[in-house]
C-alpha atoms as a PDB file:
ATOM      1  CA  UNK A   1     -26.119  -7.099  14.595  1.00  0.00           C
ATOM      2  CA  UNK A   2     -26.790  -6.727  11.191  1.00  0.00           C
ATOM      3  CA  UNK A   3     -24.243  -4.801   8.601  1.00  0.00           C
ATOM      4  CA  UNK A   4     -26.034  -1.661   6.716  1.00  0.00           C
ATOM      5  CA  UNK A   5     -25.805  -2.279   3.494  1.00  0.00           C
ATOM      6  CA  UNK A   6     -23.703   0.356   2.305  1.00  0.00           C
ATOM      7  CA  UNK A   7     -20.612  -1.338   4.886  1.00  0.00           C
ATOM      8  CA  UNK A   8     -21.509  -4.145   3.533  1.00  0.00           C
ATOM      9  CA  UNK A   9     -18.455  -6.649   2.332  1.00  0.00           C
ATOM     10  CA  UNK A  10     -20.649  -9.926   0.720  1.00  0.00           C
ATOM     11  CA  UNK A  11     -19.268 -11.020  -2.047  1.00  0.00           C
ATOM     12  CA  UNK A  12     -16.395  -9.503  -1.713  1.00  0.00           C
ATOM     13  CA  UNK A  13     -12.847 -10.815  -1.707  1.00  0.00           C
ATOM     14  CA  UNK A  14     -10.002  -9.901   0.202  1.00  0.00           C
ATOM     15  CA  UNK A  15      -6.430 -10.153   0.327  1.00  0.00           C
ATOM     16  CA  UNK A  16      -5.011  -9.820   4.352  1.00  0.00           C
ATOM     17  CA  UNK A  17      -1.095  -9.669   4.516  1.00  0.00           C
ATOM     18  CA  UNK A  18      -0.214  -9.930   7.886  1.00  0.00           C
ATOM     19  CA  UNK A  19       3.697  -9.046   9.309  1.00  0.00           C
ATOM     20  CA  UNK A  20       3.027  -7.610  12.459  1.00  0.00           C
ATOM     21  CA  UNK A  21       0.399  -6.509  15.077  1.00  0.00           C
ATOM     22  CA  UNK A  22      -1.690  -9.431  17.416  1.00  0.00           C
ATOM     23  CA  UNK A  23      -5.019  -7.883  16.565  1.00  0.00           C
ATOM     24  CA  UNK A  24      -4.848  -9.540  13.356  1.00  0.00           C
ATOM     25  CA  UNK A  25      -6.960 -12.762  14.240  1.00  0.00           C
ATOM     26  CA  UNK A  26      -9.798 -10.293  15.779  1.00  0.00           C
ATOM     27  CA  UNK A  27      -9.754  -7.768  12.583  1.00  0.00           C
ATOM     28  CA  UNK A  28     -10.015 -10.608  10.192  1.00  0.00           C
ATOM     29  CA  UNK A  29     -12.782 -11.541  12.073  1.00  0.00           C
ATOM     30  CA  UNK A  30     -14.504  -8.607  11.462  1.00  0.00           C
ATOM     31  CA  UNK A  31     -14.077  -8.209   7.611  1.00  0.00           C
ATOM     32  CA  UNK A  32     -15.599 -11.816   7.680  1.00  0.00           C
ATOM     33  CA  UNK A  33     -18.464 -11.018  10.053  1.00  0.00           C
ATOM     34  CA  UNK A  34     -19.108  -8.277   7.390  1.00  0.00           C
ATOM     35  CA  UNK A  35     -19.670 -10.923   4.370  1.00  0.00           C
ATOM     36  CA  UNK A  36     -15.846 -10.792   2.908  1.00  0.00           C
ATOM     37  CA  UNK A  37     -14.233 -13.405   2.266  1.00  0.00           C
ATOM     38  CA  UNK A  38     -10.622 -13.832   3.155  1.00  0.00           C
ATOM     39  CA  UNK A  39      -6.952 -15.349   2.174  1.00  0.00           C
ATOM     40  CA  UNK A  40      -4.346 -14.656   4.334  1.00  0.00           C
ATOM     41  CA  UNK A  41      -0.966 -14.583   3.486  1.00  0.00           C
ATOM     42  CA  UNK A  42       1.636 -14.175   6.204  1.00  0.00           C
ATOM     43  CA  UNK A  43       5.828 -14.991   6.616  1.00  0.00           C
ATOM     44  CA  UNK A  44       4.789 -18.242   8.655  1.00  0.00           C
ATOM     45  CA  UNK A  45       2.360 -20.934   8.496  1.00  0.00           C
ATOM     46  CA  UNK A  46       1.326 -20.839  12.528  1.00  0.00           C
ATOM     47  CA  UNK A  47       0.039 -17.237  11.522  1.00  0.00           C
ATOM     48  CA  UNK A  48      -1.910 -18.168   8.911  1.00  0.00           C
ATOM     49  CA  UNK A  49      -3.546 -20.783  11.442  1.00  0.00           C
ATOM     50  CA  UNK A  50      -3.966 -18.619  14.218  1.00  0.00           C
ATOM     51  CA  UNK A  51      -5.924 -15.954  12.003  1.00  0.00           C
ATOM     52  CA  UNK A  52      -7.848 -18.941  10.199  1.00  0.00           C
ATOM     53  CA  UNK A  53      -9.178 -20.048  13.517  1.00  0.00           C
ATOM     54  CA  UNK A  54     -10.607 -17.174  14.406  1.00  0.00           C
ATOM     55  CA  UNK A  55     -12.664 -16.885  11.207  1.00  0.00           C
ATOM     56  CA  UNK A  56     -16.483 -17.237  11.315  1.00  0.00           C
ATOM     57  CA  UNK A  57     -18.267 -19.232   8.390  1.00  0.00           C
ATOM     58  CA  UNK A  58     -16.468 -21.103   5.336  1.00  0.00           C
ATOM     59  CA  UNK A  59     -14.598 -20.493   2.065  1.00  0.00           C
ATOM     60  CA  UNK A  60     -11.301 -18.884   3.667  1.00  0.00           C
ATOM     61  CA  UNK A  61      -8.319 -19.525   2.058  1.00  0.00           C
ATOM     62  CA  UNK A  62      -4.283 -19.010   3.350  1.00  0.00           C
ATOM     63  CA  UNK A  63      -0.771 -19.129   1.474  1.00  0.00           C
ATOM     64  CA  UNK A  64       2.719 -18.373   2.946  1.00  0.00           C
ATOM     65  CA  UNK A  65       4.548 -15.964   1.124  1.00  0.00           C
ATOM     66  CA  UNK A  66       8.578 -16.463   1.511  1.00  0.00           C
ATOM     67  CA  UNK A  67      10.225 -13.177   0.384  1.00  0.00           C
ATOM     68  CA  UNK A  68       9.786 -10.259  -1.660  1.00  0.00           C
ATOM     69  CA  UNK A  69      11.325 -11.567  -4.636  1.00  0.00           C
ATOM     70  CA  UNK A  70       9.035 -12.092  -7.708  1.00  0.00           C
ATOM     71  CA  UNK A  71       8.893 -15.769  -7.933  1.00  0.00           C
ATOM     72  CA  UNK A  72       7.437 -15.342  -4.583  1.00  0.00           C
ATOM     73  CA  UNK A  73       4.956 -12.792  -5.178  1.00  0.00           C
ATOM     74  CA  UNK A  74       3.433 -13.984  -8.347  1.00  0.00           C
ATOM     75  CA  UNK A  75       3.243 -17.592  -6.216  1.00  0.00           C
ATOM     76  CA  UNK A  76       0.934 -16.082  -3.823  1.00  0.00           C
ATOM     77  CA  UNK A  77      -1.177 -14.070  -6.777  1.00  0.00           C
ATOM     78  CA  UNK A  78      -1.700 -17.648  -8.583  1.00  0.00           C
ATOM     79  CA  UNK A  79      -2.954 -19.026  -5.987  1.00  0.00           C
ATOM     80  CA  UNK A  80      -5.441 -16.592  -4.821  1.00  0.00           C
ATOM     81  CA  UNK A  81      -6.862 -16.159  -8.328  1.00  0.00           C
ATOM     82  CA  UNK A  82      -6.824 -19.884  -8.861  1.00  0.00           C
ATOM     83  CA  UNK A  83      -9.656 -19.789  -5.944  1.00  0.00           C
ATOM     84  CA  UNK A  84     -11.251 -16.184  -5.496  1.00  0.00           C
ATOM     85  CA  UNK A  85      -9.956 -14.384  -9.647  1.00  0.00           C
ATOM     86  CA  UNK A  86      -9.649 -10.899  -8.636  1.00  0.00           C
ATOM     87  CA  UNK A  87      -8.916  -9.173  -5.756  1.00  0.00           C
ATOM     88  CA  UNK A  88     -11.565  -6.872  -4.610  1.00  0.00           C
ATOM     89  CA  UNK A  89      -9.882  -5.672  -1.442  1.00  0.00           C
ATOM     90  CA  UNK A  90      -6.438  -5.668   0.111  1.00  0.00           C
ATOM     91  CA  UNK A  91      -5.414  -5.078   3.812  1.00  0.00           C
ATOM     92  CA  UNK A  92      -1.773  -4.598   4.585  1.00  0.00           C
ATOM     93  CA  UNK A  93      -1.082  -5.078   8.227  1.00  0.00           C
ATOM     94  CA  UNK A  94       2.597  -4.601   8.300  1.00  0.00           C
ATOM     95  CA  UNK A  95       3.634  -3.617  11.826  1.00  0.00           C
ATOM     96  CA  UNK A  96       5.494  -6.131  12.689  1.00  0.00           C
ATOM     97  CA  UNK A  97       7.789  -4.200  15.754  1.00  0.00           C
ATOM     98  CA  UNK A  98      10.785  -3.797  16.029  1.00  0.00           C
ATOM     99  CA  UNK A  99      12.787  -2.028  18.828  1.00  0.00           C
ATOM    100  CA  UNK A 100      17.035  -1.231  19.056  1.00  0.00           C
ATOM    101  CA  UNK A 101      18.785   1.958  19.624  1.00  0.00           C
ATOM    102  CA  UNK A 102      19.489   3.516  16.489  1.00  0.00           C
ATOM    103  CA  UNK A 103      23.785   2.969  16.838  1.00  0.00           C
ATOM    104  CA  UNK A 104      22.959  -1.114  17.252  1.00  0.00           C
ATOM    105  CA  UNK A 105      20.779  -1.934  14.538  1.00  0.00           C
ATOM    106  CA  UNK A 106      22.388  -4.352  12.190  1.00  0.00           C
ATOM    107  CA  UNK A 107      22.078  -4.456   8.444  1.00  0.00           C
ATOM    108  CA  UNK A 108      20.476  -7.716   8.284  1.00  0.00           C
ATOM    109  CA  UNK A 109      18.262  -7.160  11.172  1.00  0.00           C
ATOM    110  CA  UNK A 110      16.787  -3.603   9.347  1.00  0.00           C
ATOM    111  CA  UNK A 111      16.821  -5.356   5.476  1.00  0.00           C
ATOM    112  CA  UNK A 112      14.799  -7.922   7.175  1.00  0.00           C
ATOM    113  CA  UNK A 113      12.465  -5.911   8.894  1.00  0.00           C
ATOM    114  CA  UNK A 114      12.023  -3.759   5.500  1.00  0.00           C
ATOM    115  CA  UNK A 115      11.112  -6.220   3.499  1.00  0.00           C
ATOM    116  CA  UNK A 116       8.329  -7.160   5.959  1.00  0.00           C
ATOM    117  CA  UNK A 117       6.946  -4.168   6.605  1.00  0.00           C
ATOM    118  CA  UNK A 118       7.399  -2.283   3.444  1.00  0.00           C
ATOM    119  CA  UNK A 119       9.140  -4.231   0.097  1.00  0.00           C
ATOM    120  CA  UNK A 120       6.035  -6.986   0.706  1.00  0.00           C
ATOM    121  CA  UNK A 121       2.815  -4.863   1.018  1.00  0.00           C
ATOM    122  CA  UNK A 122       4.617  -2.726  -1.796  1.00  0.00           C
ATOM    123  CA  UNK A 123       4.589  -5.710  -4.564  1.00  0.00           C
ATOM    124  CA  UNK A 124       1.531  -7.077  -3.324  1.00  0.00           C
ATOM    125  CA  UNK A 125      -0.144  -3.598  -3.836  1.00  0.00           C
ATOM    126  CA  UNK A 126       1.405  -3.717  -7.366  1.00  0.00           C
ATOM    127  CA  UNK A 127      -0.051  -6.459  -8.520  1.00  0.00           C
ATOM    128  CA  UNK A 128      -3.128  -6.011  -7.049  1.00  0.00           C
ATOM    129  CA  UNK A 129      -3.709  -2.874  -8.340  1.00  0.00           C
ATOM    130  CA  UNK A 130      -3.353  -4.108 -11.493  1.00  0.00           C
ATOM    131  CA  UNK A 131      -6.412  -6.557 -11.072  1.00  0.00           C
ATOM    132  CA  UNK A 132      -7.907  -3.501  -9.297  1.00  0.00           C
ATOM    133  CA  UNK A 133      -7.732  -1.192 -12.678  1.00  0.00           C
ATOM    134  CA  UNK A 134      -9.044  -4.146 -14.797  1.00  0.00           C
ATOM    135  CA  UNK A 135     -12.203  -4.454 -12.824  1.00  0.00           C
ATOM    136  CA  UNK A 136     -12.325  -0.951 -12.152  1.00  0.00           C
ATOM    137  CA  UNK A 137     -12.692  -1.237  -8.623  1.00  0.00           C
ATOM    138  CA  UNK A 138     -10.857  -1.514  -5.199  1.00  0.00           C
ATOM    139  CA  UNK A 139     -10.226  -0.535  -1.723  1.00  0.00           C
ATOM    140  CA  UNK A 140      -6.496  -0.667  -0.432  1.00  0.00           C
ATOM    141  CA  UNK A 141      -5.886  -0.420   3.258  1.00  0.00           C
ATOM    142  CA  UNK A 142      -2.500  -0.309   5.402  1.00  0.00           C
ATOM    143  CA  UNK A 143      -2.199  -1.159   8.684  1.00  0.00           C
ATOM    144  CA  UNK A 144      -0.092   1.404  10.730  1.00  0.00           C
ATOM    145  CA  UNK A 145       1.174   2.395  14.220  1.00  0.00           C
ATOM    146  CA  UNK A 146       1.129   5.819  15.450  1.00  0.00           C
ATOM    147  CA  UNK A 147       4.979   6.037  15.371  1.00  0.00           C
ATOM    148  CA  UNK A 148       4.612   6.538  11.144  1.00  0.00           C
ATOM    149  CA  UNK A 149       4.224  10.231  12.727  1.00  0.00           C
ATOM    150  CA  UNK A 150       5.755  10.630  15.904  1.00  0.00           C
ATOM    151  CA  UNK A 151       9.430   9.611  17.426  1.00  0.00           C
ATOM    152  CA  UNK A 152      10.271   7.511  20.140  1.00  0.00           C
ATOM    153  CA  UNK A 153      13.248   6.324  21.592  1.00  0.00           C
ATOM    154  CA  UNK A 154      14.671   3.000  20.106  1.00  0.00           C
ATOM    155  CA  UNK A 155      11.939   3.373  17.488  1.00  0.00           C
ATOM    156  CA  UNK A 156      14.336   4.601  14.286  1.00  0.00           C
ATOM    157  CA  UNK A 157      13.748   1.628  11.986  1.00  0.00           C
ATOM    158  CA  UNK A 158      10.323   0.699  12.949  1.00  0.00           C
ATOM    159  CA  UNK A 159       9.090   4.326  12.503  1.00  0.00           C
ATOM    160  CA  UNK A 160      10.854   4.110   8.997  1.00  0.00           C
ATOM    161  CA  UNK A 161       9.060   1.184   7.775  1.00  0.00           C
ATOM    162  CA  UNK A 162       5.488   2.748   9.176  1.00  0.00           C
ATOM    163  CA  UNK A 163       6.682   6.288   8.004  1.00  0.00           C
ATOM    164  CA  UNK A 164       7.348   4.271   4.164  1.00  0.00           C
ATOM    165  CA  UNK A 165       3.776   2.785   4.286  1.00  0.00           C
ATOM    166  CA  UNK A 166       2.442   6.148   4.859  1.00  0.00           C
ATOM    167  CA  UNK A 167       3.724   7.885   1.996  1.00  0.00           C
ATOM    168  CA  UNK A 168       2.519   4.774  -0.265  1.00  0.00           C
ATOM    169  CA  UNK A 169      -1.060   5.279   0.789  1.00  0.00           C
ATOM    170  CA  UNK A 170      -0.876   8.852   0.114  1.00  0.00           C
ATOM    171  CA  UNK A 171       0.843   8.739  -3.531  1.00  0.00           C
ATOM    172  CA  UNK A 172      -1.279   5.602  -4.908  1.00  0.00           C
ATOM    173  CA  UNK A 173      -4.520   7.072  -3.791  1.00  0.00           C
ATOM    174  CA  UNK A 174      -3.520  10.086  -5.852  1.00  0.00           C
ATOM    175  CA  UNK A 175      -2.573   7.641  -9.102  1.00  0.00           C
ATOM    176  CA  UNK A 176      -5.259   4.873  -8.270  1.00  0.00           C
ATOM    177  CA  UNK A 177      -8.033   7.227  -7.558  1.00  0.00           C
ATOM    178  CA  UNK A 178      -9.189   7.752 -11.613  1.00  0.00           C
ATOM    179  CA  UNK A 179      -9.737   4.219 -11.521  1.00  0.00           C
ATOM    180  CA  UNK A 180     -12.074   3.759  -8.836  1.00  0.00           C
ATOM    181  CA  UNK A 181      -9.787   2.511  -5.947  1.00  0.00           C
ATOM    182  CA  UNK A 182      -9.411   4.021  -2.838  1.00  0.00           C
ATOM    183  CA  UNK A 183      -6.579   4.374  -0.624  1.00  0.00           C
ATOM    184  CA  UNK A 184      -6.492   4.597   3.324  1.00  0.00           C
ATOM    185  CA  UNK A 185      -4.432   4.019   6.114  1.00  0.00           C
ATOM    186  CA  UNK A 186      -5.265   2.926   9.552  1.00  0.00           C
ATOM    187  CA  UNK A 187      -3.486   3.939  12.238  1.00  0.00           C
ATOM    188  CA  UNK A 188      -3.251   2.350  15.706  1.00  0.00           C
ATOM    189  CA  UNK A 189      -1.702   3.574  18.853  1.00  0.00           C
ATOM    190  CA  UNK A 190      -1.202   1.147  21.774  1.00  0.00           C
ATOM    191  CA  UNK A 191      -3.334  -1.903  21.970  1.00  0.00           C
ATOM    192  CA  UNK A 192      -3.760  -5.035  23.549  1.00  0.00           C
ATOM    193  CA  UNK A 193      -5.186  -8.354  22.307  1.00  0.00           C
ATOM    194  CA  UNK A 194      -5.624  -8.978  26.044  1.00  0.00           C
ATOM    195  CA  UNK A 195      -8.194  -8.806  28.297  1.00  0.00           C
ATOM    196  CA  UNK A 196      -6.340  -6.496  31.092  1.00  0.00           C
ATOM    197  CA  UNK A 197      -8.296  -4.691  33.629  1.00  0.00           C
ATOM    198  CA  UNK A 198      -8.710  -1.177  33.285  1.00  0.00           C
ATOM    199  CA  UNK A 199      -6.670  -0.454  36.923  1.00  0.00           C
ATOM    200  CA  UNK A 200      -3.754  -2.816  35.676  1.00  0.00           C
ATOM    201  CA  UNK A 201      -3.214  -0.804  32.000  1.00  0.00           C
ATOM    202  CA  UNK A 202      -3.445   2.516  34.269  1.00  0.00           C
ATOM    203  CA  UNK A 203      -0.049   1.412  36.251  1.00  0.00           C
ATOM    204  CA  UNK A 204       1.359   2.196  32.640  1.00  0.00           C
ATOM    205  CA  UNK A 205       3.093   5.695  32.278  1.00  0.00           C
ATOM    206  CA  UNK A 206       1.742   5.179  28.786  1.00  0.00           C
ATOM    207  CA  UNK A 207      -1.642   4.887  29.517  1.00  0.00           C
ATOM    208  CA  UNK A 208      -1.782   7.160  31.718  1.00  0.00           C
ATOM    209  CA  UNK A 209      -0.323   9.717  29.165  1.00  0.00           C
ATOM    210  CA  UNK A 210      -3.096   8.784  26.713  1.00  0.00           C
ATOM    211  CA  UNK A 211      -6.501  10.786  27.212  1.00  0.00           C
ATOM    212  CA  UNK A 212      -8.752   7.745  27.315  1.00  0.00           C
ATOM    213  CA  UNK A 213      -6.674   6.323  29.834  1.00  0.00           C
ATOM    214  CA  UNK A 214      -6.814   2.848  28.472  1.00  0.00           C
ATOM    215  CA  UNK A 215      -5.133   1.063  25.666  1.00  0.00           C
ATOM    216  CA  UNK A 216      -6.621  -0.087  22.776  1.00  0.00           C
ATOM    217  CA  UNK A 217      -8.691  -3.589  21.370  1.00  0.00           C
ATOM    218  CA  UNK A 218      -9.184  -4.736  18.121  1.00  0.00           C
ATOM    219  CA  UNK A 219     -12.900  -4.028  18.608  1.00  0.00           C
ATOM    220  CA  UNK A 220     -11.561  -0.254  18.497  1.00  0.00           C
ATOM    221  CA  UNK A 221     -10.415  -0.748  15.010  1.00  0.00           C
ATOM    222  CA  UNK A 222     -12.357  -3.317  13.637  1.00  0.00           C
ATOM    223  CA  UNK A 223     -15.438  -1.302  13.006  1.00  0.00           C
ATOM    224  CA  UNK A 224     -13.224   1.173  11.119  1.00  0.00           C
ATOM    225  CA  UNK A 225     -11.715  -1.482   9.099  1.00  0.00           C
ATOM    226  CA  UNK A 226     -14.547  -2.708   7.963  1.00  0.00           C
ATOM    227  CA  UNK A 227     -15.781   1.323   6.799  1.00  0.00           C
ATOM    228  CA  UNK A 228     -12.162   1.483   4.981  1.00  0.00           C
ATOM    229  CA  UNK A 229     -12.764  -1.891   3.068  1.00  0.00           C
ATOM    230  CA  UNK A 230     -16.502  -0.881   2.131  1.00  0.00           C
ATOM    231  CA  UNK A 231     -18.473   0.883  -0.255  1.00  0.00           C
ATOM    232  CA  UNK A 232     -19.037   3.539   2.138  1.00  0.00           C
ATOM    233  CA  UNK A 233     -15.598   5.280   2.088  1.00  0.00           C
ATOM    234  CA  UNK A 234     -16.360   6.233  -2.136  1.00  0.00           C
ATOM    235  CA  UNK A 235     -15.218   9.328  -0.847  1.00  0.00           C
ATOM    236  CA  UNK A 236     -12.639   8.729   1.820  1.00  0.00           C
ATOM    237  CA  UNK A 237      -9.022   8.319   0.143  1.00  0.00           C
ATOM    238  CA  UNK A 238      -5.226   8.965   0.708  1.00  0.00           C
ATOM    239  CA  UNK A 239      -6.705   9.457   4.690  1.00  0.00           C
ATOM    240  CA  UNK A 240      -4.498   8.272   7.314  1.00  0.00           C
ATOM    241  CA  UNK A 241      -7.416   7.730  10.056  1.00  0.00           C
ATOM    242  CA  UNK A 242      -6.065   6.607  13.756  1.00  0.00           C
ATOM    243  CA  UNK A 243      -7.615   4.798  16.241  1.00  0.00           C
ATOM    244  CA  UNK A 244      -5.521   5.895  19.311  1.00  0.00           C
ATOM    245  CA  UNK A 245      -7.169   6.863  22.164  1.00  0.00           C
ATOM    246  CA  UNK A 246      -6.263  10.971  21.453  1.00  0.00           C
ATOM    247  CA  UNK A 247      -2.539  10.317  21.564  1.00  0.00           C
ATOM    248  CA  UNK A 248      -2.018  12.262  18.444  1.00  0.00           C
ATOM    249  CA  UNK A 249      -3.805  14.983  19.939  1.00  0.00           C
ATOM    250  CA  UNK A 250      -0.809  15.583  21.801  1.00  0.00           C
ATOM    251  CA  UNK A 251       1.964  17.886  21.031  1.00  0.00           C
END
């Protein structure tokens, strides 16, 4: 099908950060269907793979990042400019779960699920941004789950790491915005990577609470990706948009 030119991503370049969520192979897909061109930095090598494979056509890159710290961080910037120079688009998908009763979570266990779903994305954005301002042009999208506004039980430190990501869209589309880059967040509710029938999902009290009656694909969220990462958000910024099947519609 072809890509109107106005969602258009060819010859662009893009950053994908991936911590969490197991639509990532399917949405990188789609920002290379759309003309982008992609390096994908993860925690682990078998992501990296498992994302790569997915890929349609040539040229994509991947790097492993190791930590926050800046040794790290500048590492994976060297790299990518050493292939692609500047970034023209970053995608954060940082929703990498994480479930425990708020009264059992251990120190180590929330530092380390911080600094993948928030210290990370936040450096990478930094520098970034900076290669953004030179060029005078970006687009900056993170990844989030519905929980960034709503509660659930057992969902304390995950919700505080989505909740985090949130309020960084929000304030650097308000600094960013003078220099031409926008800002969004997308926000997903409860999806599946799966092919489960329809009948099967709807055994799920879950499912059954959400209006569509049917959990999500990455084919929900692709399209919008794509929109996010293009020229045709110019004036879509600071937007949290979600994908969720009406949940948020809820009280």
């Amino acid at each position: 099908m072809p890509i109107p030119e106005e969602f258009s991503l060819k010859n662009r370049t893009a950053m994908f950060y991936v911590s969490g969520g197991e639509e990532a192979p399917r949405l990188a897909r789609a920002l290379s269907e759309a003309g982008a061109t992609l390096f994908i930095v993860s925690r682990r090598e078998v992501t990296n793979k498992a994302v790569l494979s997915e890929l349609v056509g040539s040229g994509h890159a991947s790097c492993v990042v190791q930590d926050s710290s800046e040794e790290s961080i500048t590492q994976v910037m060297n790299t990518y400019s050493e292939i692609h120079g500047a970034v023209d688009i970053l995608v954060n998908d940082s929703r990498s779960f994480y479930a425990q009763p708020f009264l059992s979570v251990k120190p180590a266990e929330w530092e380390a699920l911080y600094e993948r779903n928030v210290v990370i994305p936040y450096r990478l954005s930094q520098c970034v941004a900076s290669q953004m301002i030179d060029i005078q042009y970006g687009r900056i999208v993170n990844l989030v789950s519905i929980l960034a506004e709503r509660g659930m039980i057992n969902g304390s430190a995950f919700s505080m790491t989505q909740a985090s990501l949130l309020a960084l869209t929000r304030s650097l589309a308000v600094e960013l915005g003078k220099h031409n880059i926008r800002v969004n967040a997308l926000g997903s509710g409860w999806y599946t990577a799966e092919d489960v029938p329809l009948e099967v999902q709807q055994e799920e009290l879950l499912v059954r609470y959400t209006p569509l009656r049917r959990k999500g694909t990455p084919d929900d969220i692709g399209p919008l990706l794509v929109y996010l990462c293009s020229e045709a958000c110019d004036y879509t910024t600071g937007q949290p948009v979600y994908v969720d099947g009406g949940l948020n519609a809820h009280p």
